[in-house]
C-alpha atoms as a PDB file:
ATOM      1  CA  UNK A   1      78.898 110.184 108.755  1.00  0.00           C
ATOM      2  CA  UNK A   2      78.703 112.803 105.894  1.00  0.00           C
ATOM      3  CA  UNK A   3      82.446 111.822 104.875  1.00  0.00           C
ATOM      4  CA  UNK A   4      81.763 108.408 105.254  1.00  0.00           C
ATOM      5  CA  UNK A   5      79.144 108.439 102.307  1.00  0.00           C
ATOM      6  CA  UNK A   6      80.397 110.952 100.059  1.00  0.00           C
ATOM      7  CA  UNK A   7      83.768 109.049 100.216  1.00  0.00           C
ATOM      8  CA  UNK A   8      81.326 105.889  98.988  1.00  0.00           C
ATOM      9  CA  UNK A   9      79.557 107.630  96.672  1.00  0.00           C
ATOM     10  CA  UNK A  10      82.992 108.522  94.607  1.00  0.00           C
ATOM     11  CA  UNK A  11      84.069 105.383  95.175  1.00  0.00           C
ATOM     12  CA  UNK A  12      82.191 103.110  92.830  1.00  0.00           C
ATOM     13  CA  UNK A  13      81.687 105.747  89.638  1.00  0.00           C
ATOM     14  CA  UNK A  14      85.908 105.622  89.618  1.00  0.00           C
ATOM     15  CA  UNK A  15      86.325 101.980  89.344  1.00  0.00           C
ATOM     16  CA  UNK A  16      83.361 102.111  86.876  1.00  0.00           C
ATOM     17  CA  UNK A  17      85.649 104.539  84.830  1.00  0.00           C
ATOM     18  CA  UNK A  18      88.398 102.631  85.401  1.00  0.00           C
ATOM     19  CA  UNK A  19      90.368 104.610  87.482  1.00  0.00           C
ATOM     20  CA  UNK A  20      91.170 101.993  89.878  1.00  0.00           C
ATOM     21  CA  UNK A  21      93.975 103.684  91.618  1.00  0.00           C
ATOM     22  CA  UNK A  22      91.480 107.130  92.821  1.00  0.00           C
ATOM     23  CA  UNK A  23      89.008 104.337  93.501  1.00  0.00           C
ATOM     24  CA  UNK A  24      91.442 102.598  95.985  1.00  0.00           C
ATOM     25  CA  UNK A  25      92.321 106.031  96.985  1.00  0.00           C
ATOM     26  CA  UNK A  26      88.771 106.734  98.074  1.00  0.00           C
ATOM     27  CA  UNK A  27      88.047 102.993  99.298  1.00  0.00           C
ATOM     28  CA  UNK A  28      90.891 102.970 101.880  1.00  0.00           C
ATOM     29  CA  UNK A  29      90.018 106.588 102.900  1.00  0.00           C
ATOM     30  CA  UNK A  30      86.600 105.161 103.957  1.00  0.00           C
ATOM     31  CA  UNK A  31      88.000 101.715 105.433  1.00  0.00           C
ATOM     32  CA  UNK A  32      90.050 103.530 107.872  1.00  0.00           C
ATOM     33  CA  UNK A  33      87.389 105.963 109.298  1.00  0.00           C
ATOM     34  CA  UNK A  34      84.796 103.587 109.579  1.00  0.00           C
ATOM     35  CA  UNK A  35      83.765 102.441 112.692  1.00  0.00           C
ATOM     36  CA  UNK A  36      80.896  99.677 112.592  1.00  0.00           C
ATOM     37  CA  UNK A  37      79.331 101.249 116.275  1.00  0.00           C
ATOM     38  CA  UNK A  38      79.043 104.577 114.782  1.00  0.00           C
ATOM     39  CA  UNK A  39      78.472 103.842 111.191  1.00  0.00           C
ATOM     40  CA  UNK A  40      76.978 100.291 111.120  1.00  0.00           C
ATOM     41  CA  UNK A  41      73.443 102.294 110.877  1.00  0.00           C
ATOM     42  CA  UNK A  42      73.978 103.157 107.731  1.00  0.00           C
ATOM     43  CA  UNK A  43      73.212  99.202 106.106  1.00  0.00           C
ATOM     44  CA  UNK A  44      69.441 100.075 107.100  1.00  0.00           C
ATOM     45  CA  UNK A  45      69.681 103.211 104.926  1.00  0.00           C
ATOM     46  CA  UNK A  46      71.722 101.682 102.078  1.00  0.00           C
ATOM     47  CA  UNK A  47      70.731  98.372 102.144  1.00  0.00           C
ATOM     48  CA  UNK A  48      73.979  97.430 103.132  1.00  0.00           C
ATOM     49  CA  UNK A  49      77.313  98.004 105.079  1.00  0.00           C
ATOM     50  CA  UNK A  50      79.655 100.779 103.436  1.00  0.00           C
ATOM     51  CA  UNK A  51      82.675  99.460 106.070  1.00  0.00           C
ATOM     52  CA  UNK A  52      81.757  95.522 104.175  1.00  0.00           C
ATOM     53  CA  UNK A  53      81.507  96.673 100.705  1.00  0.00           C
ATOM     54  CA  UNK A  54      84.162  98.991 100.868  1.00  0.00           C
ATOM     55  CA  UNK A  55      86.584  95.973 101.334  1.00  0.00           C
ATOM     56  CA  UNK A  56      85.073  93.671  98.841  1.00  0.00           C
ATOM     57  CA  UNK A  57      85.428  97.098  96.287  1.00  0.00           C
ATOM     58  CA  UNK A  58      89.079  97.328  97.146  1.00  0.00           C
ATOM     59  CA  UNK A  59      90.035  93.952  96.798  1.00  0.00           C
ATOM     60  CA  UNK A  60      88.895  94.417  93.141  1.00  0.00           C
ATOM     61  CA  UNK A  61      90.370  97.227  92.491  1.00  0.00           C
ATOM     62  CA  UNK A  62      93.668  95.859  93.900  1.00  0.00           C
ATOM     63  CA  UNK A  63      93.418  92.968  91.550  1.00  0.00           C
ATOM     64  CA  UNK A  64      93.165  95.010  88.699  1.00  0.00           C
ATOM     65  CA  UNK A  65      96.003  96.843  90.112  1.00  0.00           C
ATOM     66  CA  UNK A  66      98.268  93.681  89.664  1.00  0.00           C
ATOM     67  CA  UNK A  67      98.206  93.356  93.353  1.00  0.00           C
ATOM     68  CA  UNK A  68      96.379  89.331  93.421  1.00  0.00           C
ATOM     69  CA  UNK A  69      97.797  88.352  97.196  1.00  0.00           C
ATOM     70  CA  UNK A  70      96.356  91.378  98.722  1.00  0.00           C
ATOM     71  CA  UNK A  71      93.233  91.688  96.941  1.00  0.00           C
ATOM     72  CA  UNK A  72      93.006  87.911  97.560  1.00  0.00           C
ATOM     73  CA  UNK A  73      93.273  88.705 101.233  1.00  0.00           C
ATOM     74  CA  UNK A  74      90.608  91.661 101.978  1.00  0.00           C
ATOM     75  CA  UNK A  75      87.932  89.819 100.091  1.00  0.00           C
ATOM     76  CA  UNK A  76      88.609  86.983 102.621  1.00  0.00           C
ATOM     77  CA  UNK A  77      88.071  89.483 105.258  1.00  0.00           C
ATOM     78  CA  UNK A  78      85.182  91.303 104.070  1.00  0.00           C
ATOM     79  CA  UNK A  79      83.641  87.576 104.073  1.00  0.00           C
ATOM     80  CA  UNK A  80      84.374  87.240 107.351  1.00  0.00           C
ATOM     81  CA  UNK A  81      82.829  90.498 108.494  1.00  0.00           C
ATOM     82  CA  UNK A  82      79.685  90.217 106.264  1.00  0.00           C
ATOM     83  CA  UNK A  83      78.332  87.061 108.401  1.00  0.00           C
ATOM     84  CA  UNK A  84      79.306  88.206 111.816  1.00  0.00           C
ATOM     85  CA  UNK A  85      77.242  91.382 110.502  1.00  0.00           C
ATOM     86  CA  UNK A  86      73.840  89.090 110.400  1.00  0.00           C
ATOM     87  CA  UNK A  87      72.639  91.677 107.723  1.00  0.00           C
ATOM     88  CA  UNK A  88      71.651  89.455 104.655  1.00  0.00           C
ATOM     89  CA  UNK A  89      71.793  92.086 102.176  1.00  0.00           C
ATOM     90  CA  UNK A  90      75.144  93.216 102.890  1.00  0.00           C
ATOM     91  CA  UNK A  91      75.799  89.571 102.796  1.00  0.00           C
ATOM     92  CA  UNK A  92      74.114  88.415  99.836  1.00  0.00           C
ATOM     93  CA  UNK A  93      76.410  91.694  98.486  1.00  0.00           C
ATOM     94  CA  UNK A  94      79.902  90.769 100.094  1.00  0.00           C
ATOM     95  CA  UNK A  95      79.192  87.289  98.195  1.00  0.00           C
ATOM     96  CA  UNK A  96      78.839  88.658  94.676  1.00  0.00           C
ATOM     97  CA  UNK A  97      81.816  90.107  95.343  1.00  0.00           C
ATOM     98  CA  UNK A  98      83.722  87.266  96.697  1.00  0.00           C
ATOM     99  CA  UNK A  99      82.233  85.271  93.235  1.00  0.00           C
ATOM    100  CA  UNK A 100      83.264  88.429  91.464  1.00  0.00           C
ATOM    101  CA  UNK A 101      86.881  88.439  92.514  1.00  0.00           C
ATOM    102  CA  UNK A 102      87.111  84.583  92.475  1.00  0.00           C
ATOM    103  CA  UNK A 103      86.930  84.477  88.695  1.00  0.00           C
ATOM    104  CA  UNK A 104      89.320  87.522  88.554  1.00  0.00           C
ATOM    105  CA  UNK A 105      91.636  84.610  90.373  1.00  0.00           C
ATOM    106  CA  UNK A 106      89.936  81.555  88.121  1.00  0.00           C
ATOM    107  CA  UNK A 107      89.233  79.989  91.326  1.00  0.00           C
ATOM    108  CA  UNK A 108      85.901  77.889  90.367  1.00  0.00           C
ATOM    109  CA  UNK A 109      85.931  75.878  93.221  1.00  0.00           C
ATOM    110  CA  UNK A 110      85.873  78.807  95.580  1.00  0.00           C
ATOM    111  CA  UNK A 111      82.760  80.326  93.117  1.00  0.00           C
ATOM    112  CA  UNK A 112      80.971  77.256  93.360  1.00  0.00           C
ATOM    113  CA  UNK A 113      80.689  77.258  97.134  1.00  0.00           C
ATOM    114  CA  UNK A 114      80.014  81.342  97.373  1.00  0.00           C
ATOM    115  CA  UNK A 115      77.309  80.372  94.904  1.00  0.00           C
ATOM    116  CA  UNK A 116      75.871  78.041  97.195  1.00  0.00           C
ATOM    117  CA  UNK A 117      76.276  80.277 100.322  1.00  0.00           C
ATOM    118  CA  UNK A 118      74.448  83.285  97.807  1.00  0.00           C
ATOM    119  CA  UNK A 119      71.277  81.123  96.932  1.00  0.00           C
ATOM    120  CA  UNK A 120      69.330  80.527 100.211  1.00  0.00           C
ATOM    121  CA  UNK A 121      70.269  84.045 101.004  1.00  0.00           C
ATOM    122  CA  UNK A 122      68.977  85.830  97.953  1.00  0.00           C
ATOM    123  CA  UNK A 123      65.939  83.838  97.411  1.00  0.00           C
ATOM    124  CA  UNK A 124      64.873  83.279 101.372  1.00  0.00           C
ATOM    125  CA  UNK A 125      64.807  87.391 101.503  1.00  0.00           C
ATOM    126  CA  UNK A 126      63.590  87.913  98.057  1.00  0.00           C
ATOM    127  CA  UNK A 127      66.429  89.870  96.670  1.00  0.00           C
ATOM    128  CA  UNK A 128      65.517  90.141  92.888  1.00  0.00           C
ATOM    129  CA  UNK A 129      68.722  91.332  91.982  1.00  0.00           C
ATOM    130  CA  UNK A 130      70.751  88.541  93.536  1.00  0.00           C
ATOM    131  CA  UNK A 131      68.516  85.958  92.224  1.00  0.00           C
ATOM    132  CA  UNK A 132      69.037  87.531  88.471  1.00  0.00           C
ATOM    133  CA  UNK A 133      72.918  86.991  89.819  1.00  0.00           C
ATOM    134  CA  UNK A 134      72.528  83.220  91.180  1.00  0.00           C
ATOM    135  CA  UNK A 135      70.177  82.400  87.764  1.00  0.00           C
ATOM    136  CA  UNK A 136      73.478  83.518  85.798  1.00  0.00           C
ATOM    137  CA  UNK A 137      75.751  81.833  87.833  1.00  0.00           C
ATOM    138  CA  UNK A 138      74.185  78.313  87.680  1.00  0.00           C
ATOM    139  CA  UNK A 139      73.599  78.994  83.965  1.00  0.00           C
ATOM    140  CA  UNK A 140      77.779  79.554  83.733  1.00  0.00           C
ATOM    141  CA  UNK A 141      78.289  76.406  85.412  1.00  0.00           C
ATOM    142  CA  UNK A 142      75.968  74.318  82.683  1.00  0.00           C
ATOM    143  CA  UNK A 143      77.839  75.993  79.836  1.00  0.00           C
ATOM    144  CA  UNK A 144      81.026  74.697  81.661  1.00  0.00           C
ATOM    145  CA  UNK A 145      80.166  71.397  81.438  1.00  0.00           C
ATOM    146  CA  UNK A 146      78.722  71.870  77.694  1.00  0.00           C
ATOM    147  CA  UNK A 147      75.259  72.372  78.502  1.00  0.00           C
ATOM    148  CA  UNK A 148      75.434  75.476  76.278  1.00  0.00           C
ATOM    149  CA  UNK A 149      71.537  75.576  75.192  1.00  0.00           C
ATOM    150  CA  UNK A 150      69.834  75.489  79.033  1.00  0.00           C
ATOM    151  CA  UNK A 151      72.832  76.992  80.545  1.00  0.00           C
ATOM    152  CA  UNK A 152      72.333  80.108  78.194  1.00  0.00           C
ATOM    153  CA  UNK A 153      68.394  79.727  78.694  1.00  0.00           C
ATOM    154  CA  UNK A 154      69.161  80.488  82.301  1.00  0.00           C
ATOM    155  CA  UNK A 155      71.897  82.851  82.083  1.00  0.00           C
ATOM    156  CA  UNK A 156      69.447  85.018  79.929  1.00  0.00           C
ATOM    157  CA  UNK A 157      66.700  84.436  82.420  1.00  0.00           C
ATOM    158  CA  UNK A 158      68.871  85.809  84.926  1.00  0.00           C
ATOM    159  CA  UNK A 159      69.691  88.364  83.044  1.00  0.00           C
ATOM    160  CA  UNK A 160      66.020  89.281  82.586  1.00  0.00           C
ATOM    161  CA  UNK A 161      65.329  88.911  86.658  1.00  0.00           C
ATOM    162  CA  UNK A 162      68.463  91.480  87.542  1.00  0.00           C
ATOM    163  CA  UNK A 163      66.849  93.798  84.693  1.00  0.00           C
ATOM    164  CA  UNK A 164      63.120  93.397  85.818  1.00  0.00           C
ATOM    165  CA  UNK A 165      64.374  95.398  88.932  1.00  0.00           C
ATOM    166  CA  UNK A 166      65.243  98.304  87.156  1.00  0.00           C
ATOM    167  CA  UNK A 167      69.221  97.992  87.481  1.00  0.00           C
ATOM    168  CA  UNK A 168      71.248  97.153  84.867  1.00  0.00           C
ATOM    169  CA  UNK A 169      74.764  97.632  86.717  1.00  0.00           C
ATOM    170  CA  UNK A 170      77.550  94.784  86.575  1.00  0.00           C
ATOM    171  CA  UNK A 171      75.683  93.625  83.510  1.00  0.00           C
ATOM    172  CA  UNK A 172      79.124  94.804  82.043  1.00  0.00           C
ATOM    173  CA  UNK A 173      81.224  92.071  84.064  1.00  0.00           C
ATOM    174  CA  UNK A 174      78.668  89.782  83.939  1.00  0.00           C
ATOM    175  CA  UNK A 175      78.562  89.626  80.099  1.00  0.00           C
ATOM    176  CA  UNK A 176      82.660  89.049  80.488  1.00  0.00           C
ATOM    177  CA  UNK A 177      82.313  85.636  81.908  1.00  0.00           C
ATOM    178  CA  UNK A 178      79.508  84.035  80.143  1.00  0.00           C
ATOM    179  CA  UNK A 179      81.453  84.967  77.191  1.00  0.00           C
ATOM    180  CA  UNK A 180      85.129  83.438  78.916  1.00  0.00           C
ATOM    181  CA  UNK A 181      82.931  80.316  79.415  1.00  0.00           C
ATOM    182  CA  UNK A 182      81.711  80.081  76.062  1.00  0.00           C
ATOM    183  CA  UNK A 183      85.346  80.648  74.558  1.00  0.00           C
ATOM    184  CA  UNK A 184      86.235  77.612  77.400  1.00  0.00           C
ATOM    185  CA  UNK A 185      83.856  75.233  75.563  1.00  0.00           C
ATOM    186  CA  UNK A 186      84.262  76.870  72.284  1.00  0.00           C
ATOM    187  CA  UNK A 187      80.436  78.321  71.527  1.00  0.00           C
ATOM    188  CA  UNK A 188      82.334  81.103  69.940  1.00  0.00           C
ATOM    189  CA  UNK A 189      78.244  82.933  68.755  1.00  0.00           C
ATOM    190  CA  UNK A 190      77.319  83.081  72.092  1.00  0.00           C
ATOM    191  CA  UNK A 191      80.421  84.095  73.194  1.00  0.00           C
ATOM    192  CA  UNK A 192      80.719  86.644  70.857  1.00  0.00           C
ATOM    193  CA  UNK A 193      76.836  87.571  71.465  1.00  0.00           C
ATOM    194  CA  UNK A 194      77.710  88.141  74.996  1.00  0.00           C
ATOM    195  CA  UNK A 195      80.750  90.525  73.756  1.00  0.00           C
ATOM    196  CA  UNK A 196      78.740  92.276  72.028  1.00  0.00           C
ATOM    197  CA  UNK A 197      76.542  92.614  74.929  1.00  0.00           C
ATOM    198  CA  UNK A 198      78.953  93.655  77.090  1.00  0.00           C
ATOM    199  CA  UNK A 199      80.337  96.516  75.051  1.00  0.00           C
ATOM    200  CA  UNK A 200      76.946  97.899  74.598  1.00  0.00           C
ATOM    201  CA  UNK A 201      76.526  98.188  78.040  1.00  0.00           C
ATOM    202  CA  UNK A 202      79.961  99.450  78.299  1.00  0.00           C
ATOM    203  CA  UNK A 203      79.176 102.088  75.802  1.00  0.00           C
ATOM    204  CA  UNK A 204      75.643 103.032  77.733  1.00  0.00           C
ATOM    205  CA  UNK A 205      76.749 103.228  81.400  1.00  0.00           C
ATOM    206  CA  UNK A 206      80.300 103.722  80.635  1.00  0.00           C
ATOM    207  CA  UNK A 207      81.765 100.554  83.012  1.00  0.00           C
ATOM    208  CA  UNK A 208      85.033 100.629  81.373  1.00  0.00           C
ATOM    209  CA  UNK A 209      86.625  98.610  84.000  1.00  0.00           C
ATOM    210  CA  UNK A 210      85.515  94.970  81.889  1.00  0.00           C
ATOM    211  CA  UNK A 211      86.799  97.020  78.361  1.00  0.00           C
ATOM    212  CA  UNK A 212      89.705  95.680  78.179  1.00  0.00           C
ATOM    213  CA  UNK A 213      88.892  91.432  79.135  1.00  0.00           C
ATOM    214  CA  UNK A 214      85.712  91.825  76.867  1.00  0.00           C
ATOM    215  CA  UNK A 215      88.230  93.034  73.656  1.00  0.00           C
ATOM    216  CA  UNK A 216      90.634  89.744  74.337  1.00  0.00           C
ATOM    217  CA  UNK A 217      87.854  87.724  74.850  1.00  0.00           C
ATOM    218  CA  UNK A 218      86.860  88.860  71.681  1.00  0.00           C
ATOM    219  CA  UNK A 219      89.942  88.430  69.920  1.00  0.00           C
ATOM    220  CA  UNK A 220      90.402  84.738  71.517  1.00  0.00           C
ATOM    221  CA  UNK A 221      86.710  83.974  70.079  1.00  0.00           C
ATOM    222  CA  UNK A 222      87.717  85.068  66.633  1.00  0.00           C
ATOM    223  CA  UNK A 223      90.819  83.428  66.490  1.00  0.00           C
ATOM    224  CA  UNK A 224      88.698  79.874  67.768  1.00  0.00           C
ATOM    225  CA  UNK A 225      86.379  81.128  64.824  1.00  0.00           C
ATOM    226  CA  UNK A 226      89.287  80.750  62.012  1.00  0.00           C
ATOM    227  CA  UNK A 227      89.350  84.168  61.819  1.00  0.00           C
ATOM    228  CA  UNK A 228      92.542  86.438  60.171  1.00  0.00           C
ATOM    229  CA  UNK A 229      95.344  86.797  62.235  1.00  0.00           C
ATOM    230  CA  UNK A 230      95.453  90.712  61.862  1.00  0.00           C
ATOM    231  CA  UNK A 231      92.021  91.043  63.362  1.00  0.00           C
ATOM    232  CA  UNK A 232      92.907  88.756  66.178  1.00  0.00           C
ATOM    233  CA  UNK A 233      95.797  90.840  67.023  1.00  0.00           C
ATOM    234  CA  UNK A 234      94.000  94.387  66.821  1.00  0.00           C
ATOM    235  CA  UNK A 235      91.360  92.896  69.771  1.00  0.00           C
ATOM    236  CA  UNK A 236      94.757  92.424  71.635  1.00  0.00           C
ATOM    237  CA  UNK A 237      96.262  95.261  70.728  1.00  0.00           C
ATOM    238  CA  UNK A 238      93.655  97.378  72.213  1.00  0.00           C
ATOM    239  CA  UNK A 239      92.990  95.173  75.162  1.00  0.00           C
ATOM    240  CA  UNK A 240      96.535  95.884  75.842  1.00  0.00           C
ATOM    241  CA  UNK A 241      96.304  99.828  75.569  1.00  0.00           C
ATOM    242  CA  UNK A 242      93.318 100.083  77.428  1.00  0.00           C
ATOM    243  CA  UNK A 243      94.626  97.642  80.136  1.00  0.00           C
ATOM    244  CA  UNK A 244      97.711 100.422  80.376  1.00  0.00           C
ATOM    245  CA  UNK A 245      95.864 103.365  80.509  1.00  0.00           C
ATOM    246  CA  UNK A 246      93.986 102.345  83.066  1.00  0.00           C
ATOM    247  CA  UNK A 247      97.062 100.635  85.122  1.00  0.00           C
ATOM    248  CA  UNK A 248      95.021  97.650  85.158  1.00  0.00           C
ATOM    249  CA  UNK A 249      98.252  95.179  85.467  1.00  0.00           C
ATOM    250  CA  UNK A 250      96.465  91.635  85.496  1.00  0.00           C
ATOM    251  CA  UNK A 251      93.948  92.397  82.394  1.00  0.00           C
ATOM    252  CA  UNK A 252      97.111  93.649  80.955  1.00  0.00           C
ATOM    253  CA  UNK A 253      99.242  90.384  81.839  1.00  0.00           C
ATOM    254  CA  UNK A 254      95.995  88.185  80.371  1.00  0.00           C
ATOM    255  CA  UNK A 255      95.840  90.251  77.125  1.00  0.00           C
ATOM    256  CA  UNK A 256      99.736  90.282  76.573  1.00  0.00           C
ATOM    257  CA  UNK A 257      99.591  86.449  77.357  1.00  0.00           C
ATOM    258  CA  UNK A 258      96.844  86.024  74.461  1.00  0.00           C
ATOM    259  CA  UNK A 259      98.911  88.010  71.698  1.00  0.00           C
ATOM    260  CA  UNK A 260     102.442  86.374  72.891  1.00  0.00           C
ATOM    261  CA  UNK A 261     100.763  82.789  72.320  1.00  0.00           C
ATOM    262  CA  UNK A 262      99.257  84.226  68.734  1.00  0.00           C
ATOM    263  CA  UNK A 263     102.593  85.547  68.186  1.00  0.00           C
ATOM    264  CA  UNK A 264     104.220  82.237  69.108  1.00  0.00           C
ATOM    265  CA  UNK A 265     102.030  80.390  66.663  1.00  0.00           C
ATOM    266  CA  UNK A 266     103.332  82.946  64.196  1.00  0.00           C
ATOM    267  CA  UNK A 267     106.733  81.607  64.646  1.00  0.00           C
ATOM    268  CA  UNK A 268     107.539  85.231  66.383  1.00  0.00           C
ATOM    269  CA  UNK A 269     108.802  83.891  69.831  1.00  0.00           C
ATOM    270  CA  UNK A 270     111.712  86.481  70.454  1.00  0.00           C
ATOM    271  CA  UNK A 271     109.207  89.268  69.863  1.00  0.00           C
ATOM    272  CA  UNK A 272     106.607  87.209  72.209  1.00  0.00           C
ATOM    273  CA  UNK A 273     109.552  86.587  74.644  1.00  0.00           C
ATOM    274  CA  UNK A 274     109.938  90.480  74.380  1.00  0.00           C
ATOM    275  CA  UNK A 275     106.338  91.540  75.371  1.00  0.00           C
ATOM    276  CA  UNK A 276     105.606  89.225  78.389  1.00  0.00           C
ATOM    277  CA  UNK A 277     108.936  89.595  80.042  1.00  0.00           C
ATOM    278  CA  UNK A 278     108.259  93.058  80.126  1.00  0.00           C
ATOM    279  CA  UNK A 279     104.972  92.551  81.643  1.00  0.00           C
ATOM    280  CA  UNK A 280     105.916  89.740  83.941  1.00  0.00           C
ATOM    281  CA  UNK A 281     108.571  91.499  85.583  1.00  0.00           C
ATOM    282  CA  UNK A 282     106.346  93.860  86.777  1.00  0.00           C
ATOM    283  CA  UNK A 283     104.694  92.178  89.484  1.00  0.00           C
ATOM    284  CA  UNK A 284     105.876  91.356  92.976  1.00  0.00           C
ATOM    285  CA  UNK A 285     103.351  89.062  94.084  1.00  0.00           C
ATOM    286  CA  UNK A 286     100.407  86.817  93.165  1.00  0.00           C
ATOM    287  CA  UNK A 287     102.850  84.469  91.600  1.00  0.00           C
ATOM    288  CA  UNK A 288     100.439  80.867  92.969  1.00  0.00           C
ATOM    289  CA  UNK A 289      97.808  82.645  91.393  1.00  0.00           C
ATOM    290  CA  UNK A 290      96.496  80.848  87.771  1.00  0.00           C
ATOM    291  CA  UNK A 291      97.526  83.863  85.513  1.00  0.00           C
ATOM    292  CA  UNK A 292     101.083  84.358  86.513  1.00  0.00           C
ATOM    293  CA  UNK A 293     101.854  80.462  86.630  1.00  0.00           C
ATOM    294  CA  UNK A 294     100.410  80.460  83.014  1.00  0.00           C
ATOM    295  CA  UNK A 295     102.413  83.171  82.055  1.00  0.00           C
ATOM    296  CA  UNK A 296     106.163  81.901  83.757  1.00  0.00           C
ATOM    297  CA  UNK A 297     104.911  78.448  81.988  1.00  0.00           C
ATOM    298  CA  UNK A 298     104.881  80.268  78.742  1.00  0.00           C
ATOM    299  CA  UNK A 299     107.668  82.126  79.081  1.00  0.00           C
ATOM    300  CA  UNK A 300     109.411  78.944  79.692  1.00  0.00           C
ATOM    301  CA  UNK A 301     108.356  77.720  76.462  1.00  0.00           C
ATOM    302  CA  UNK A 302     109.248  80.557  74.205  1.00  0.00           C
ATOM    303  CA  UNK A 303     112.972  80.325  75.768  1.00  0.00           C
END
């Protein structure tokens, strides 16, 4: 039992840092001793099942890794597990995650429906924190469709709700993607608001593991903006270096496919060519998800 948590309670402060490779380390160490019958106690001490989260965690971190198919696969599993469990919290949990990893993969159709599976279960057992979550989710989905006032009203309310419980973890991540759906509709303040946002939190709670998406972000909102080309490239520049140093091989791949198109505009496609090659022929799989058709698609067109 004692292993169990302390392998848990590692676990999550090394993908915060980034270290997504000690956090996998730790993450499978704990998947393979855990043993529902003689663990399973421990979601009425936690709130929620280490065994569950533990394989929504990985999948994460595998993503990040560059490894999409097989993170794609445990989150499916730790689904699975989390409503045979019949524990709503670890549920309600195991479904942020799913949403989580879902717009790692830019799935929205699979977000919408864990969405819908998260809101009866967070508001029917009161879970503050969850609500804050499904408030920011719905308010993504009306800045989608260019409902940027309300849709920020309510992503700030949820904001609000998550913080009103006295937790202000994920607001890191969450900042990320209400500022990817403002570049997607082009409210480049808000989306650079929520930058901004995000970085602070970075900077207070140290959840490096967004750094790196919130500096292209960045860059791709400035460059929307009209913005010079030189600061443009430093966001991506640094997205790129952070992205390395923390082996994180997909938010590497998205912020070497934001530079190579900047690059392309530039007239530099051999250079561009160069750079996401490089980065491409890394991986070994994942290659039906979005980010790796859009980057053999762009390789395409630079030749």
């Amino acid at each position: 039992m004692l292993k169990a948590i302390s392998l848990y309670n590692t676990c999550w402060p090394w993908l915060n840092f980034g270290n997504h490779t000690q956090a996998l380390k730790q993450l499978n160490q704990l998947i393979n001793i855990y043993n529902p019958e003689q663990h399973g106690y421990l979601a009425y001490l936690f709130g929620y099942d280490l065994g569950i989260l533990s394989l929504a965690f990985s999948s994460w971190c595998l993503w990040m890794l560059g490894y999409q198919d097989q993170g794609t696969e445990i989150i499916d599993n730790a689904i699975i597990q989390a409503r045979k469990r019949e524990h709503p919290h670890t549920l309600a949990f195991a479904l942020v995650g799913a949403i989580a990893m879902q717009w790692f993969l830019r799935n929205r159709q699979e977000i919408n429906k864990y969405v819908d599976e998260l809101e009866p279960v967070a508001y029917e057992n009161g879970f503050i924190f969850w609500i804050g979550h499904a408030l920011i989710y719905r308010g993504e989905q009306k800045v989608l469709v260019g409902d940027v006032e309300e849709g920020m009203t309510q992503v700030h309310e949820g904001f609000a709700t998550a913080r009103a419980t006295g937790s202000e973890t994920c607001l890191t991540r969450l900042s990320a993607r209400i500022a990817d759906a403002c570049l997607q509709v082009e409210a480049v303040d808000e989306g650079l608001k929520m930058v901004d946002q995000g970085l602070e939190f970075k900077d207070r709670f140290e959840e490096l593991y967004m750094e790196a998406e919130l500096l292209r972000l960045k860059g791709e909102l400035l460059q929307v903006k009209g913005e010079d080309d030189h600061e443009v490239i430093e966001c991506f520049q640094k997205a790129i270096k952070i992205a390395q140093s923390q082996k994180a091989k997909s938010w590497e791949l998205r912020a070497v496919m934001s530079l190579c198109r900047l690059l392309h505009k530039q007239g530099k496609k051999a250079e561009a060519k160069k750079l996401l090659s490089e980065i491409y022929g890394w991986f070994s799989e994942g290659f039906n998800q979005p980010d790796l058709i859009e980057a053999k698609s762009l390789l395409n067109e630079l030749g």
